[in-house]
N, C-alpha and C. Protein backbone atom coordinates (compact mmCIF):
# COMPACT_ATOMS: atom_id res chain seq x y z
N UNK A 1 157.70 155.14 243.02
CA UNK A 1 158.71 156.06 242.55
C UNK A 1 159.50 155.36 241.45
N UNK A 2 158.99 156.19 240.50
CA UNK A 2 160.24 155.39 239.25
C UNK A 2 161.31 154.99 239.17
N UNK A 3 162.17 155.66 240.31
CA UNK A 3 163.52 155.66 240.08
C UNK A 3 163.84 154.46 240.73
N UNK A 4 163.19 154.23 241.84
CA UNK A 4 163.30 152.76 242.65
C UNK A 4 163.01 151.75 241.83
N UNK A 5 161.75 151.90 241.11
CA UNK A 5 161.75 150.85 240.11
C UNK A 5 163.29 150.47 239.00
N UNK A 6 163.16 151.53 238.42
CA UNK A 6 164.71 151.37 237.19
C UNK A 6 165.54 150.93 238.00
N UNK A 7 166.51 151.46 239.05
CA UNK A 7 167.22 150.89 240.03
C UNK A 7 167.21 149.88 240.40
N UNK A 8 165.77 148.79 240.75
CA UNK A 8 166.46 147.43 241.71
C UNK A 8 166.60 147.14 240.13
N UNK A 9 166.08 147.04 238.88
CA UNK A 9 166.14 146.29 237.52
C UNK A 9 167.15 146.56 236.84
N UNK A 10 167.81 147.94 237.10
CA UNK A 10 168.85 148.04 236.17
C UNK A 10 170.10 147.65 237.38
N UNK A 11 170.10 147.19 238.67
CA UNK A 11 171.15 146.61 238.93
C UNK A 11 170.83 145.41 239.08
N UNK A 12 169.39 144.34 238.84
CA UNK A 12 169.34 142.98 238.22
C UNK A 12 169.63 142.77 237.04
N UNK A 13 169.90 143.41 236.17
CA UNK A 13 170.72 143.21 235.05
C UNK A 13 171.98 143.04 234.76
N UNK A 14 172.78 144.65 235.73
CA UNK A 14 173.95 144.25 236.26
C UNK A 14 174.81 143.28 236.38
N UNK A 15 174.30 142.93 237.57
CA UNK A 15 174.64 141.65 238.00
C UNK A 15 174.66 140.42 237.13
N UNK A 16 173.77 140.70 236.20
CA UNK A 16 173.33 139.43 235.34
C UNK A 16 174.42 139.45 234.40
N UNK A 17 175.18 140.62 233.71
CA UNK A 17 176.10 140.87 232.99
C UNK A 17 177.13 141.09 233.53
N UNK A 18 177.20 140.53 234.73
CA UNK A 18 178.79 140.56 235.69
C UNK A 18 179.00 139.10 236.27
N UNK A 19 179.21 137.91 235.02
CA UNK A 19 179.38 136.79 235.80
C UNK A 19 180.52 136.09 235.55
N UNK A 20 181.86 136.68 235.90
CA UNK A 20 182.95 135.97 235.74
C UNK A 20 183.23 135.66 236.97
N UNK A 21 184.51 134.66 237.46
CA UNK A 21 184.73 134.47 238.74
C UNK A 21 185.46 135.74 239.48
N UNK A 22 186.43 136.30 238.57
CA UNK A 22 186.88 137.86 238.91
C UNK A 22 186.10 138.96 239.67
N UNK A 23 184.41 138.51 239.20
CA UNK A 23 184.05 140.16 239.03
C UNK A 23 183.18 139.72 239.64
N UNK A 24 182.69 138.58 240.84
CA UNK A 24 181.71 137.84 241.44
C UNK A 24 181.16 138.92 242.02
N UNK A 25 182.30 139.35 243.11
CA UNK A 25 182.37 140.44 243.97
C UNK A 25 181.05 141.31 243.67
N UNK A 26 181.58 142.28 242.24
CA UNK A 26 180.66 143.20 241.80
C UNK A 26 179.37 142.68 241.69
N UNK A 27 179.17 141.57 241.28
CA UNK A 27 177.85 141.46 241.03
C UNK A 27 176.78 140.96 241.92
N UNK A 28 177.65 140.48 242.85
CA UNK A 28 177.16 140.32 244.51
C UNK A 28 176.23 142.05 244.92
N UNK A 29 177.11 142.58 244.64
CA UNK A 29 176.98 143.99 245.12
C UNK A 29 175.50 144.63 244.38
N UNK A 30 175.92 144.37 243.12
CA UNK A 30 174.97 145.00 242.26
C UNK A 30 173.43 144.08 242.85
N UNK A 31 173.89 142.54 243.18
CA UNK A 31 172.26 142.25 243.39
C UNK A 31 171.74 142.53 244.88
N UNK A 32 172.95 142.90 246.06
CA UNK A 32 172.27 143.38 246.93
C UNK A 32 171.49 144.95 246.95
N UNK A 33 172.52 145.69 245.93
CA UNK A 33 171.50 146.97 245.70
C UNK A 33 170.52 147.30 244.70
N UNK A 34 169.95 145.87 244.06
CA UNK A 34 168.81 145.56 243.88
C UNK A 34 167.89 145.35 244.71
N UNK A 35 167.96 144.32 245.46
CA UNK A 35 167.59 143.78 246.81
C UNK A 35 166.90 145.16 247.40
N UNK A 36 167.86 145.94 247.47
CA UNK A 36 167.83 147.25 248.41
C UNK A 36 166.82 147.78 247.89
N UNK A 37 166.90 148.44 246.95
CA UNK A 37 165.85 149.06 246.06
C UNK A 37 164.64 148.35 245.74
N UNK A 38 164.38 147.11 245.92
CA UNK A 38 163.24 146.69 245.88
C UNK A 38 162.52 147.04 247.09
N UNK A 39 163.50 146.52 248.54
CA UNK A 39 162.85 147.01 250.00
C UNK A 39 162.53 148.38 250.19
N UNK A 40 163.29 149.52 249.20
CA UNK A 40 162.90 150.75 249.41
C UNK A 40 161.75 151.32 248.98
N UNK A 41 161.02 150.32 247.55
CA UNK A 41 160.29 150.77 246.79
C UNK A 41 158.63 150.20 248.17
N UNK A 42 158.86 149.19 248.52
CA UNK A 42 157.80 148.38 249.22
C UNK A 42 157.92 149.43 250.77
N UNK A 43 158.91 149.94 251.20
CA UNK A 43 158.98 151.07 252.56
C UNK A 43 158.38 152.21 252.12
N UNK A 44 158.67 152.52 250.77
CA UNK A 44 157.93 153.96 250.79
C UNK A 44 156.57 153.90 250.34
N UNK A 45 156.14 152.81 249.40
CA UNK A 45 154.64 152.62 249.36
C UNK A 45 153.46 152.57 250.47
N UNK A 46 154.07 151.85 251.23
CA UNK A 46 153.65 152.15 252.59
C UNK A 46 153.44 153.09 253.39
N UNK A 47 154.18 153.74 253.23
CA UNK A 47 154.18 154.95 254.10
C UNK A 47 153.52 156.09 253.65
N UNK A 48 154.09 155.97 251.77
CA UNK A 48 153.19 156.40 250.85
C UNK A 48 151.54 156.71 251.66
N UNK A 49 151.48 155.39 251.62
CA UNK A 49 149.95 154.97 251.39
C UNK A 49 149.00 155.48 252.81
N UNK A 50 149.95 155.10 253.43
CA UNK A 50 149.40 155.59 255.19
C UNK A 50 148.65 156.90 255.10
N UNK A 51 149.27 157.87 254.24
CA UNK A 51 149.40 159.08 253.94
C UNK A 51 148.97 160.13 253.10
N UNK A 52 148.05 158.64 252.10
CA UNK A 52 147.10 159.24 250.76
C UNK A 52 147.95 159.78 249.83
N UNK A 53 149.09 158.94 249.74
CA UNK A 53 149.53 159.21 248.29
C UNK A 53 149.89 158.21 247.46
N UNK A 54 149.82 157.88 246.82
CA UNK A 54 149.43 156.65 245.53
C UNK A 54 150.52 156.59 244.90
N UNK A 55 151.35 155.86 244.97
CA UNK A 55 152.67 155.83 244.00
C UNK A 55 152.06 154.10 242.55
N UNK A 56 153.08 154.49 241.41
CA UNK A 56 153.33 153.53 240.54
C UNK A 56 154.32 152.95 240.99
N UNK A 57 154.07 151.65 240.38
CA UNK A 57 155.37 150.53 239.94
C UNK A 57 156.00 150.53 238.83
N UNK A 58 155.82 151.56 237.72
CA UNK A 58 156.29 151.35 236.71
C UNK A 58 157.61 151.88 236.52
N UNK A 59 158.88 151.89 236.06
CA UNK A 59 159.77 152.32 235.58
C UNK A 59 159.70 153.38 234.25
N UNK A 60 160.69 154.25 234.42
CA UNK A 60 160.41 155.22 233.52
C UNK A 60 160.70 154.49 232.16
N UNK A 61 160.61 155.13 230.99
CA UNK A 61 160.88 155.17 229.90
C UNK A 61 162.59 155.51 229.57
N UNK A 62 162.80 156.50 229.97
CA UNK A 62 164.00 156.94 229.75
C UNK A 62 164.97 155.84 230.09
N UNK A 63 164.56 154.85 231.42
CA UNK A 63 165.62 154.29 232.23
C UNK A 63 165.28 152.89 230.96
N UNK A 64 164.24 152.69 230.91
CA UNK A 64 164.11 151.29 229.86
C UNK A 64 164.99 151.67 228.80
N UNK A 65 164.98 152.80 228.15
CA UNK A 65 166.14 152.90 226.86
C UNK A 65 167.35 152.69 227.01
N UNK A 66 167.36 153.49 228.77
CA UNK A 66 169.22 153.33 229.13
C UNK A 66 169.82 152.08 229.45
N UNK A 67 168.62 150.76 230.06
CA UNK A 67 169.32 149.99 230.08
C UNK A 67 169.31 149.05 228.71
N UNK A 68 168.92 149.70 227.68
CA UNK A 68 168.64 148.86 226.69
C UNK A 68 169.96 149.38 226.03
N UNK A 69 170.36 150.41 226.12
CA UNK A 69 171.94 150.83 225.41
C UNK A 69 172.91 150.19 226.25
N UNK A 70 172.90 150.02 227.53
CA UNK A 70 174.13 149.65 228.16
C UNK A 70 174.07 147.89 228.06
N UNK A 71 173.20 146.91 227.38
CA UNK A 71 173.07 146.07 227.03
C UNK A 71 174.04 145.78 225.60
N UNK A 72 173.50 146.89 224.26
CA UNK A 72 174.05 146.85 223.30
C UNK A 72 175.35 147.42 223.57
N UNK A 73 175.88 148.43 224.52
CA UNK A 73 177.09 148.36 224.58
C UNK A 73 177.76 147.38 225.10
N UNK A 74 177.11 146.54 225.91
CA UNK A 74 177.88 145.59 226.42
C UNK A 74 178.22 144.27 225.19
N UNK A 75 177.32 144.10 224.93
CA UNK A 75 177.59 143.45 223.41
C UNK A 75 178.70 143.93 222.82
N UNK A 76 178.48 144.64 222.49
CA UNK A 76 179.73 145.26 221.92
C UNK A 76 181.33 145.76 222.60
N UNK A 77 181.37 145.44 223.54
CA UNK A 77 182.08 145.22 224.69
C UNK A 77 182.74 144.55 225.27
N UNK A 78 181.74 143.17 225.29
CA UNK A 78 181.98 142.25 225.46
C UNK A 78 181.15 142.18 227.18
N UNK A 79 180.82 141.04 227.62
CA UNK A 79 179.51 141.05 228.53
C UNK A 79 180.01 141.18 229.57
N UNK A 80 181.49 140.75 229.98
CA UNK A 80 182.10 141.12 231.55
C UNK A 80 182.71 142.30 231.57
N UNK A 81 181.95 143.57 231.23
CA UNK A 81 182.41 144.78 231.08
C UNK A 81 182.30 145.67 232.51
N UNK A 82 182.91 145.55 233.81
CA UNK A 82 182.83 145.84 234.57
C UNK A 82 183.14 147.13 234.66
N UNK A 83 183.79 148.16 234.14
CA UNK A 83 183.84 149.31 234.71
C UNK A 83 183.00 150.18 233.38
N UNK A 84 182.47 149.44 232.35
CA UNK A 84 181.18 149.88 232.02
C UNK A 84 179.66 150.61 232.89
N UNK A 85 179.49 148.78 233.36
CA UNK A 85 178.47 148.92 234.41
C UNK A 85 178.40 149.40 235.86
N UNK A 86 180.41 149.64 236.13
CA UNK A 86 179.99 150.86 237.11
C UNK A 86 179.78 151.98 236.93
N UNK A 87 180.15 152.39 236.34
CA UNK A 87 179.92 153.67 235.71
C UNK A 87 178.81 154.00 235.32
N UNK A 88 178.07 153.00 234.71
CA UNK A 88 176.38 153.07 234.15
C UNK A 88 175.96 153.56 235.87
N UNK A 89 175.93 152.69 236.79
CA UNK A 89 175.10 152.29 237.97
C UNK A 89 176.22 153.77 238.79
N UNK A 90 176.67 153.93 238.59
CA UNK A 90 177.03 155.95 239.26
C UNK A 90 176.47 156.36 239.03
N UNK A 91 176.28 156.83 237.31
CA UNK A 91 175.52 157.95 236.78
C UNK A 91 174.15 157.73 237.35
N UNK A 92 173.59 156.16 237.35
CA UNK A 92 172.28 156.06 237.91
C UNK A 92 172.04 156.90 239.61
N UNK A 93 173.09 155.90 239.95
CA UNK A 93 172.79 156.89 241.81
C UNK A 93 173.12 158.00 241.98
N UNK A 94 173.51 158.75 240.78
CA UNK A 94 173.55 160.26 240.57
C UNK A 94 172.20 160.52 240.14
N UNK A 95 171.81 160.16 239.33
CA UNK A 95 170.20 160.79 238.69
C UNK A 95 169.42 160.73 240.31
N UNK A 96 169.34 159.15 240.98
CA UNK A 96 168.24 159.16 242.60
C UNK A 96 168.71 160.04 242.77
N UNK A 97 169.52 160.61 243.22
CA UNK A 97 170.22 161.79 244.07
C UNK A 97 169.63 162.73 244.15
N UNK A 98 169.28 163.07 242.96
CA UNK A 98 168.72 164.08 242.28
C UNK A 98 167.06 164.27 242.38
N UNK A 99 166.80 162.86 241.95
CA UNK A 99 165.20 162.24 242.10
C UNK A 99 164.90 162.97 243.80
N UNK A 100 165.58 162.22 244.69
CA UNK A 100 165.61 162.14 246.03
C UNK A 100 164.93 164.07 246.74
N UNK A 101 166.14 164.08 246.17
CA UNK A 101 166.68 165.63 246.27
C UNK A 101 165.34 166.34 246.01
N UNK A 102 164.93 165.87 244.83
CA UNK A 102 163.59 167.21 244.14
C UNK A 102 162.05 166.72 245.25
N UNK A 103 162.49 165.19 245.60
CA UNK A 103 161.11 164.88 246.33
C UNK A 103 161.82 165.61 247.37
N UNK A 104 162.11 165.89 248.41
CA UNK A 104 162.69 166.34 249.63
C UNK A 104 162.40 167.60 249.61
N UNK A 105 162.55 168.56 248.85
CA UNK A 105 162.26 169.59 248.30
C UNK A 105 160.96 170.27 248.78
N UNK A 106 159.83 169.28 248.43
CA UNK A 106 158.53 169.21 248.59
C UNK A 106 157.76 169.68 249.75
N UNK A 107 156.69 169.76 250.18
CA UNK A 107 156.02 169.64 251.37
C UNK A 107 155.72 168.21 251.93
N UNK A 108 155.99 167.38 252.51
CA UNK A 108 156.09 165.61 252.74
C UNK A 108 155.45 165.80 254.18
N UNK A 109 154.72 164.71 254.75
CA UNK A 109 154.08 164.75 255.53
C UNK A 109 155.59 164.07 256.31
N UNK A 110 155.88 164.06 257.38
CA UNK A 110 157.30 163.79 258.34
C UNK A 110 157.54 162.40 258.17
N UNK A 111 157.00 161.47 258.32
CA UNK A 111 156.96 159.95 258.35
C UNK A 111 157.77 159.45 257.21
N UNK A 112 156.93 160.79 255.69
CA UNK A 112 157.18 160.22 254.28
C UNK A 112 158.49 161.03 254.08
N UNK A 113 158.87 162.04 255.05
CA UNK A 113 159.86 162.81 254.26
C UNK A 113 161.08 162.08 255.09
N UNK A 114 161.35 161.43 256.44
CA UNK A 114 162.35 160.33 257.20
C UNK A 114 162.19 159.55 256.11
N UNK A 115 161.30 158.70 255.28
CA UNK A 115 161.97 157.42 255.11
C UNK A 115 162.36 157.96 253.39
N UNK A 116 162.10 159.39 253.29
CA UNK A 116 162.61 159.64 251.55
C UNK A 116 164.08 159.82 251.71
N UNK A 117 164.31 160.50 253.72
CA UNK A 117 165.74 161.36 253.37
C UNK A 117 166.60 159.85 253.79
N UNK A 118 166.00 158.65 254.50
CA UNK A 118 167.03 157.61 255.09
C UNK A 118 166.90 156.88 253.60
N UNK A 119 166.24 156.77 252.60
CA UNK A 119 166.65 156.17 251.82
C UNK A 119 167.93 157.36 250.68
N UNK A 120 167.97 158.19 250.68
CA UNK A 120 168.93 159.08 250.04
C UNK A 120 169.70 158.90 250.54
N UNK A 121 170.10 159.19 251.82
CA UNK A 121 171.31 158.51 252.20
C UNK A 121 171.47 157.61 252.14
N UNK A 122 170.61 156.66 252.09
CA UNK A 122 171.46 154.72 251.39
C UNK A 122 172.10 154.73 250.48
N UNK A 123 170.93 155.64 248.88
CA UNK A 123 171.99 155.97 247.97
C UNK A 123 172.68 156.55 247.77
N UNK A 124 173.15 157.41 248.75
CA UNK A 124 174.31 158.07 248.74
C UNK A 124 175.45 157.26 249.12
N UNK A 125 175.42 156.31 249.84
CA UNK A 125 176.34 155.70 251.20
C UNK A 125 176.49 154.67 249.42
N UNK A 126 175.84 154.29 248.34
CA UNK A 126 176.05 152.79 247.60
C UNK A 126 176.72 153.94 246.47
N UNK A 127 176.50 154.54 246.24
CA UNK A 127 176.95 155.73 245.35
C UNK A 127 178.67 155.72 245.80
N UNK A 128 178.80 156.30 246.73
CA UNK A 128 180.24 156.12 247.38
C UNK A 128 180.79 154.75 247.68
N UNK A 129 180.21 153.42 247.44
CA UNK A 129 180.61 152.40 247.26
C UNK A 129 181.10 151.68 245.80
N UNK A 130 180.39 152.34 245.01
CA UNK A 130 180.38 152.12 243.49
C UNK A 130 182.00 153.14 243.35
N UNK A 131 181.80 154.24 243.45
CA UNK A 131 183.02 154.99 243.12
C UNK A 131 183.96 154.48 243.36
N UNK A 132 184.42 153.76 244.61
CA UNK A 132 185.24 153.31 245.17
C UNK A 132 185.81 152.01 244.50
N UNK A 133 184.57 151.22 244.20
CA UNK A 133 184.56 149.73 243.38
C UNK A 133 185.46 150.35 242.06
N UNK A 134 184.79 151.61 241.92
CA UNK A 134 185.74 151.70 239.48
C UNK A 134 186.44 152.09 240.39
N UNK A 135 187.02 152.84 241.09
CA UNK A 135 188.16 153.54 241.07
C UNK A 135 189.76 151.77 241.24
N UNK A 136 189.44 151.56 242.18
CA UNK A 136 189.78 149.70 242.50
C UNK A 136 189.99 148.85 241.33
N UNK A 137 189.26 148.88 240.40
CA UNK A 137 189.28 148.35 239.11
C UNK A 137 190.71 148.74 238.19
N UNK A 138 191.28 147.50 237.78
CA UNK A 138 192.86 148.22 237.20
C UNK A 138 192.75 148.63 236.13
């Protein structure tokens, strides 16, 4: 699933552009919901697979451009731009949401459609953690 892909990478980047002692915090965060999204991508392949359906590893296109702008904005920004990159990484767990949402939608064999809806609610549950993080931000 693409979106798992862009996700653990565009919050290893994150993190990578959140390294002041201030903003440790955030970027702690950002690499455990990398972390996350990597374990989600390797849970649903699996289950995927149990199931005869074949997923990619590749990341979309769209998400490679987006994190390639929120790079040059950060440049331009300046690189400890923290309520940049929360805000980037909302809009992102708004798009899964969505992703989530349209697979769920579907006909899913039960196994694949538990571990599509327990991972939506993860990103829902980090989604409402992020909000919380900009909102916190002075």
């Amino acid at each position: 699933m693409e979106t798992l892909v862009d996700g653990q990478e565009g919050y290893s980047q994150a993190a990578d552009r959140l390294s002041g002692d201030d903003i440790i915090a955030l970027a702690s965060s950002c690499r455990k919901f990398s972390e996350q999204r990597q374990e989600f991508w390797s849970d649903l392949r699996t289950v995927a697979a149990e199931h005869g359906f074949e997923l990619s590893p590749q990341g979309s296109m769209l998400a490679t451009l987006h994190r390639g702008w929120l790079t040059l904005r950060d440049i331009a920004a300046g690189e400890n731009n923290p309520r940049g990159v929360l805000e980037a990484s909302l809009k992102g767990e708004e798009h899964a949401l969505m992703e989530y949402d349209a697979a769920l939608a579907q006909e899913l064999p039960a196994p694949v459609a538990r571990v599509v809806r327990d991972q939506r609610d993860a990103i829902d549950q980090a989604r409402i953690q992020i909000a919380t993080m900009l909102s916190d931000l002075p």
